[in-house]
Protein backbone atom coordinates (compact mmCIF):
# COMPACT_ATOMS: atom_id res chain seq x y z
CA UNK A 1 -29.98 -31.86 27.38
CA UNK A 2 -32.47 -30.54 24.69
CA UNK A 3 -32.10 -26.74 26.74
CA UNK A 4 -28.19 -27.35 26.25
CA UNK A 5 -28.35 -27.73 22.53
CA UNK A 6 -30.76 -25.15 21.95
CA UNK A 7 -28.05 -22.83 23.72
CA UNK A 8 -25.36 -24.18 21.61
CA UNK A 9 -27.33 -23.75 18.05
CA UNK A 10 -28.34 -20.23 19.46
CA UNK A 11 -25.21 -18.74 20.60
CA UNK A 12 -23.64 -20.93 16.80
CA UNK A 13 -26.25 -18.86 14.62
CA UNK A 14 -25.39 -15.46 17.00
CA UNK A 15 -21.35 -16.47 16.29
CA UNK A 16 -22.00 -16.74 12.58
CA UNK A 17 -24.20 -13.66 12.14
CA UNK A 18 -21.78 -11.65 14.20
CA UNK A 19 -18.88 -12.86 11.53
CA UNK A 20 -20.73 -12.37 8.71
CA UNK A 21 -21.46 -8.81 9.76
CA UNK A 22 -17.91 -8.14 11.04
CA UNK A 23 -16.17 -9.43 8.31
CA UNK A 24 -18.74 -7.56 5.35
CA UNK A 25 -16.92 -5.76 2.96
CA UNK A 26 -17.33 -1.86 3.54
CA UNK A 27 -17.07 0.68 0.58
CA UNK A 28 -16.59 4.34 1.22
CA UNK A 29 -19.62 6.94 1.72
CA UNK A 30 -21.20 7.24 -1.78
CA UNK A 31 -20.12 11.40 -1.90
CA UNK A 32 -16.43 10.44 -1.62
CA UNK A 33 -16.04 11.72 -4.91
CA UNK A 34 -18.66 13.69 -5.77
CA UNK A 35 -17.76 17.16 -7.36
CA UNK A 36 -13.98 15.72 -7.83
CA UNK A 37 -12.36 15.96 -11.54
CA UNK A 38 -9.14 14.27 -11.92
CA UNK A 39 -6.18 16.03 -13.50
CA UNK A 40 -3.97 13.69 -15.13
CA UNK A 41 -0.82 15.47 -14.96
CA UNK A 42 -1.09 16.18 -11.14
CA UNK A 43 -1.60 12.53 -10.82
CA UNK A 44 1.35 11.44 -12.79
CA UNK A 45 3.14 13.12 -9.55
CA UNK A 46 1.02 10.71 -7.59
CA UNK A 47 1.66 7.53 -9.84
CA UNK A 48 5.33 7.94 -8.68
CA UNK A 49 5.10 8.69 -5.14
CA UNK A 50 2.73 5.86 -4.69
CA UNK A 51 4.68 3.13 -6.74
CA UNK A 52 2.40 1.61 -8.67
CA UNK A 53 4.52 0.46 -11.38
CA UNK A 54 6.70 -0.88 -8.85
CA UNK A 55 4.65 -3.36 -8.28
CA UNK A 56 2.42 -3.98 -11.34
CA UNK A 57 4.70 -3.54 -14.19
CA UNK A 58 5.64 -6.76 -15.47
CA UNK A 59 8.86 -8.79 -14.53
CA UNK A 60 12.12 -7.64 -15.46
CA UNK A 61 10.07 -4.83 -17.47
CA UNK A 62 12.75 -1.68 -18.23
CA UNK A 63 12.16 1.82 -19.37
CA UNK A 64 8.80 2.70 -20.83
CA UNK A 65 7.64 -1.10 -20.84
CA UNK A 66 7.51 0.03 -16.64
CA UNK A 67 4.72 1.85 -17.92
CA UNK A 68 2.54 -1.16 -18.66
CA UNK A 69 1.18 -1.95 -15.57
CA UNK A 70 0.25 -6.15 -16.77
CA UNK A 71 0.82 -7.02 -13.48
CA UNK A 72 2.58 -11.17 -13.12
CA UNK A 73 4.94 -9.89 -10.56
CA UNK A 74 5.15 -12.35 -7.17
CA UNK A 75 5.66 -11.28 -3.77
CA UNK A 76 6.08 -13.94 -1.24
CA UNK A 77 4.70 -13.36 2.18
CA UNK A 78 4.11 -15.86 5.10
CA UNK A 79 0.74 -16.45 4.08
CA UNK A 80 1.35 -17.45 0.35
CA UNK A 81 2.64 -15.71 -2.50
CA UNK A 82 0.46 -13.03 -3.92
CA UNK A 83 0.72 -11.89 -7.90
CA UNK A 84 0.09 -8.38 -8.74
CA UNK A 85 -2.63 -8.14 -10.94
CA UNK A 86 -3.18 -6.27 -14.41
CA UNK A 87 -4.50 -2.27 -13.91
CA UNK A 88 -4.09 -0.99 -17.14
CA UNK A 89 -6.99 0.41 -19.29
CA UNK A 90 -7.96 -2.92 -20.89
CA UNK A 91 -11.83 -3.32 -20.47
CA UNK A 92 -11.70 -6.67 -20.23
CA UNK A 93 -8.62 -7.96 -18.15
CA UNK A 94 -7.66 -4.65 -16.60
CA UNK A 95 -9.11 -1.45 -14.72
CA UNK A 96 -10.61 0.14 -17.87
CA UNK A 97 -14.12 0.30 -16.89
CA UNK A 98 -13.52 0.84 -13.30
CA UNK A 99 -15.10 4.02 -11.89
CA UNK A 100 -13.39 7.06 -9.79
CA UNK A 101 -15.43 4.79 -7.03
CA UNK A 102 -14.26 1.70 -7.94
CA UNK A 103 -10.36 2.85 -7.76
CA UNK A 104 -11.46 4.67 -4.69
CA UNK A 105 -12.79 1.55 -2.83
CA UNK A 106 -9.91 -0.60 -4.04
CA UNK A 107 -7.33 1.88 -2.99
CA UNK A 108 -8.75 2.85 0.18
CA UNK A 109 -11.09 0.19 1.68
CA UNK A 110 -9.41 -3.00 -0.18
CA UNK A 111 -12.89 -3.80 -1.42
CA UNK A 112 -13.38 -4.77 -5.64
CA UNK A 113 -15.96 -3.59 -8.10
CA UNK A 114 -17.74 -6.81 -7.22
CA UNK A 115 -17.93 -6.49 -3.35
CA UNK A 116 -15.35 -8.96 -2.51
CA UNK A 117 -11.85 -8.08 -0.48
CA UNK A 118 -8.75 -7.72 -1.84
CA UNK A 119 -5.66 -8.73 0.45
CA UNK A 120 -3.42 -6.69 2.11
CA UNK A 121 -0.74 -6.90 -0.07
CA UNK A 122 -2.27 -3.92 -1.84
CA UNK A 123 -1.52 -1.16 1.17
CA UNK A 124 -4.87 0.17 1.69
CA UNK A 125 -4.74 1.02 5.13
CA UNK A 126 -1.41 3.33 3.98
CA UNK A 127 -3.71 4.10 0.97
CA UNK A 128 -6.65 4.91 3.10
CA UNK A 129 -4.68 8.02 4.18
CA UNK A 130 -4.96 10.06 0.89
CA UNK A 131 -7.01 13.09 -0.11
CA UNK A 132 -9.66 12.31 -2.55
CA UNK A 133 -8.66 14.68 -5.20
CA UNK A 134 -5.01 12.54 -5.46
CA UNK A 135 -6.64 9.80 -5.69
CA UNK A 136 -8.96 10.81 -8.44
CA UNK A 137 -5.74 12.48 -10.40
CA UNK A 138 -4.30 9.15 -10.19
CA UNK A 139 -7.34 7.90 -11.64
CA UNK A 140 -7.02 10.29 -14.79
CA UNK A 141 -3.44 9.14 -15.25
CA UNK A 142 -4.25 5.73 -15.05
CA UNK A 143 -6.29 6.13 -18.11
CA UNK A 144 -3.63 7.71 -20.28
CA UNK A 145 -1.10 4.61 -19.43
CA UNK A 146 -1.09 1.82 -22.26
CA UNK A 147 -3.44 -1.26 -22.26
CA UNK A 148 -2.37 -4.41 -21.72
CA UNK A 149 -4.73 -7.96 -22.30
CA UNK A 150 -3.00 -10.06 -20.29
CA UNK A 151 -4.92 -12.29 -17.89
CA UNK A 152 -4.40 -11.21 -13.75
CA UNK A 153 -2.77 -14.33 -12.56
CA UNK A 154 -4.16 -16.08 -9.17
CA UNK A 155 -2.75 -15.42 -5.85
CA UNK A 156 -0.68 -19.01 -4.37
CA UNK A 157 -2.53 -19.11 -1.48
CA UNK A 158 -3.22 -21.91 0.70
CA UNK A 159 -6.69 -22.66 2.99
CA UNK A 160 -8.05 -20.74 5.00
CA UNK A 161 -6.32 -17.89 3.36
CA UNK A 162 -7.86 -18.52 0.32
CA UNK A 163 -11.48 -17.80 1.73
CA UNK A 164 -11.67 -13.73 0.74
CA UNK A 165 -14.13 -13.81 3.28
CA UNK A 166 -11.51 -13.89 6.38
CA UNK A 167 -9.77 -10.98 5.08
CA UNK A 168 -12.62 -8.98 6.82
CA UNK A 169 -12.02 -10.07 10.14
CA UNK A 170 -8.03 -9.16 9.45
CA UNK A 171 -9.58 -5.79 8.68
CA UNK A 172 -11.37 -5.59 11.52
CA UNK A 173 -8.59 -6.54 13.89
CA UNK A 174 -5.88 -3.92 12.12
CA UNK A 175 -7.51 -1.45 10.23
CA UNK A 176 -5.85 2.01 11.19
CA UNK A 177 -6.27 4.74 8.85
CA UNK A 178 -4.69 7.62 11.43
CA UNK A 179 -1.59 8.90 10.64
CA UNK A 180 0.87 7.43 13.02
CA UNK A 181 3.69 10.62 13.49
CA UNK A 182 1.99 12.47 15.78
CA UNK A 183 2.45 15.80 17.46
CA UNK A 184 3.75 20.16 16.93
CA UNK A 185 4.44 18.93 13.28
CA UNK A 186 6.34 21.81 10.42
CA UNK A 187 4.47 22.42 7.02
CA UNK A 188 7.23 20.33 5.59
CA UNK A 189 7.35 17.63 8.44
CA UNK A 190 3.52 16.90 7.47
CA UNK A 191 4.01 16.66 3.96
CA UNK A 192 6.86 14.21 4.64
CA UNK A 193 5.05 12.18 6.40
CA UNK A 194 1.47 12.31 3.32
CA UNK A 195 4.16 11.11 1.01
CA UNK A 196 6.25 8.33 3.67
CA UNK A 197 2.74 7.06 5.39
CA UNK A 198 0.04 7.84 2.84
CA UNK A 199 1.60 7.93 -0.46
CA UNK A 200 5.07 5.89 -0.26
CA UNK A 201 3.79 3.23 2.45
CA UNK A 202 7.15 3.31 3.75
CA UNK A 203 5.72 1.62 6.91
CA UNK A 204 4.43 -1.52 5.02
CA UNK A 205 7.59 -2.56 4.03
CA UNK A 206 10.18 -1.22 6.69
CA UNK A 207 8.10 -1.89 10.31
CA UNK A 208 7.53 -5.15 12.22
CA UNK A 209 4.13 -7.24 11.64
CA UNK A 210 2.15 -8.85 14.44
CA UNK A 211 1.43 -12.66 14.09
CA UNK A 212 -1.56 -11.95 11.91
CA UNK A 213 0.54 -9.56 9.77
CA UNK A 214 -0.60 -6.16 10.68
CA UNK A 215 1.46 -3.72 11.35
CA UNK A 216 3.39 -2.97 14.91
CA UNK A 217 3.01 0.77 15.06
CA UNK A 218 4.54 0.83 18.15
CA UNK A 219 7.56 0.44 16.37
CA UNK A 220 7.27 2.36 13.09
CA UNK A 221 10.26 2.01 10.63
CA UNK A 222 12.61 0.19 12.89
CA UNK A 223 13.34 -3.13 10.20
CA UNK A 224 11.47 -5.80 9.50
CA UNK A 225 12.68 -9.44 7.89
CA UNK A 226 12.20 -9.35 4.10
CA UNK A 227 8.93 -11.49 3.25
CA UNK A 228 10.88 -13.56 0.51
CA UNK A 229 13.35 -14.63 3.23
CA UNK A 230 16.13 -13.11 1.97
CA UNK A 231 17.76 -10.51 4.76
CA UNK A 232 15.91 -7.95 6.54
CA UNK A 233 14.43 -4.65 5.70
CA UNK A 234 16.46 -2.09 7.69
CA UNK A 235 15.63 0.14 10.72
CA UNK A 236 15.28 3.85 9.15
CA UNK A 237 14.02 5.36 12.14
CA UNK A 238 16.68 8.07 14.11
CA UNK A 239 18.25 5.14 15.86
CA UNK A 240 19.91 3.52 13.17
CA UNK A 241 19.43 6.08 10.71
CA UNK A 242 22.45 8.45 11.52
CA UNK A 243 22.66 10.31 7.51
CA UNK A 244 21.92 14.09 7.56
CA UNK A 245 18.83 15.69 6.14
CA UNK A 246 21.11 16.53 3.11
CA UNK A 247 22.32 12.94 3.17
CA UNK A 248 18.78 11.08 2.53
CA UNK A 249 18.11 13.85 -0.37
CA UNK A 250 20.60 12.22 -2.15
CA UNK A 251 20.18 8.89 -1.37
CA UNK A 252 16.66 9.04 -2.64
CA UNK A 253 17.36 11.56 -5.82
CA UNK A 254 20.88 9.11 -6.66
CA UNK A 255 20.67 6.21 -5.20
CA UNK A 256 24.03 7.13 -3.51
CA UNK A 257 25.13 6.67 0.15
CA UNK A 258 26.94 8.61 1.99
CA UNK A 259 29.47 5.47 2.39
CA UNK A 260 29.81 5.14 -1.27
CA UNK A 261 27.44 2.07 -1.36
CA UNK A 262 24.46 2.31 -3.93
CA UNK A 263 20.98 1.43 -2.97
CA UNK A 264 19.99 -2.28 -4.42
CA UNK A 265 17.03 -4.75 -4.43
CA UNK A 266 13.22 -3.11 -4.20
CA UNK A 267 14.69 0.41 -3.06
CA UNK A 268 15.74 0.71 -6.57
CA UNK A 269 12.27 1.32 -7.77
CA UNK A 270 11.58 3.29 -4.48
CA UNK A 271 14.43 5.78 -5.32
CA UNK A 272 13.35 6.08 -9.22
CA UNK A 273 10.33 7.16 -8.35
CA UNK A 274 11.42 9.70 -5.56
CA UNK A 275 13.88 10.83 -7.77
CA UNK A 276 10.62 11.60 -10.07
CA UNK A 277 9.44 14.21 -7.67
CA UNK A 278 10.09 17.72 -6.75
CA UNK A 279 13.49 17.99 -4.49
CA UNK A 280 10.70 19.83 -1.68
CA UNK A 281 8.87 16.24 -1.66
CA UNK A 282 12.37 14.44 -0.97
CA UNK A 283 13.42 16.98 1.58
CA UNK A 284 10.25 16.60 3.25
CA UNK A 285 10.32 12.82 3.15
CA UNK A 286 14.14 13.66 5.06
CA UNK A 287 12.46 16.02 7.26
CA UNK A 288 9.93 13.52 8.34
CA UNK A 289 12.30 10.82 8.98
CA UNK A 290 14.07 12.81 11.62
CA UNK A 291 10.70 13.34 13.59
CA UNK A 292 9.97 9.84 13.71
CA UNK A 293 10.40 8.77 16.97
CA UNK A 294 13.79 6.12 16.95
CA UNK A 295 13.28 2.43 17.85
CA UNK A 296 15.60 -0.51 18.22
């Protein structure tokens, strides 16, 4: 019996060193950014195309207020509801003294200035996929954007959620940096899919989750339900997706669709900030969509 337990406290102490080591936060290489200078207006470009006022402006903000990135909105999920925190310059309650590190690591490897994870709600493994010098013009726009001391609000999230620690072993399970369109790929076809996968994180919002919430890449862009309950996130892949090239350059520079409808809910934001962007980034983003492969 006393050979049994001392088995069962062995292979317990192996279990828990092997989680603790799986589930360690891990930053990037320390030369990510070495030798990289940000350029703010390049990464105003950037700003749009990866949404972050989207998310971290405040509710209901309009106009230049959009520009204030105090965080407070909520996005439900199935695992709780998560708040978007406060990135503006404040030192204190915002990214001001963050690093080009520091943003790197959050952006890229959903790991915090203190060595903790952040959840998946910020798209770092769609994040993961861009080129250090975008990320560090982002970082040099970031700093020109007004500060705001408002306090980040905590996530709503229930046990064992709440332990930060798990997210690691989510991370370990569906981390997948790679880009996911594959294949004999046109100079504008790639840069579609930088600013759909990378930049845009179309993928996060518009393809199907596994039970742990990762994302199906099997069946990239075809729908998803909407995390607040409400509807479902269409299929945008060639199988639903019948518009013309010409078609989704309009949608995303007017809003308009070819039926005369007029794009609503979250896709607003999306289309303001395409709209924001040179018409070669939208008619990339329509030449990419037509490569992806379609999916019911």
């Amino acid at each position: 019996m006393s050979r049994l337990v001392s088995l069962a406290v062995v292979a317990l102490l192996g279990g828990g060193a092997a989680f603790w080591f799986i589930t360690a936060p891990k930053t990037l290489p320390a030369d990510r950014f070495v030798d990289i200078s940000g350029d703010a207006a390049r990464g105003e470009s950037v700003f749009h195309a990866t949404g972050c006022a989207s998310c971290h402006m405040a509710p209901g903000a309009t106009g230049e207020a959009q520009l204030v990135l105090a965080g407070g909105q909520a996005f439900p999920s199935d695992f709780g509801t998560f708040i978007a925190p406060n990135i503006t310059p404040d030192r204190v309650q915002g990214i001001g003294g963050w690093s080009l590190a520091d943003l790197g690591n959050a952006l890229q490897s959903g790991v915090s200035p203190q060595g903790t994870h952040y959840y998946p709600a910020l798209p770092y493994w769609s994040y993961a996929k861009l080129q250090p010098q975008d990320v560090a013009d982002l970082y040099s726009f970031l700093q020109t954007l007004p500060a705001a001391a408002n306090p980040s609000q905590p996530h709503q999230i229930g046990f064992p959620f709440s332990i930060r620690r798990v997210v690691g072993g989510w991370k370990f399970l569906n981390s997948d940096s790679n880009f996911v369109v594959q294949g004999d790929l046109t100079e504008a076809e790639i840069r579609g899919r930088y600013i759909s996968e990378a930049m845009a994180h179309c993928g996060e919002c518009h393809t199907p989750r596994n039970a742990l919430g990762g994302l199906d890449t099997s069946r990239w862009l075809a729908g998803a339900p909407n995390p607040s309950g409400q509807g479902r996130i269409p299929n945008i892949t060639p199988a639903k997706l019948e518009w013309s090239e010409a078609e989704i350059i309009i949608y995303l520079t007017s809003g308009f669709t070819p039926d005369y409808d007029v794009v609503g809910g979250h896709m607003v934001h999306v289309v303001e900030n395409m709209a924001k962007l040179p018409e070669s980034d939208r008619a990339a983003v329509a030449a990419y969509l037509k490569k992806v492969p379609a999916a019911e």
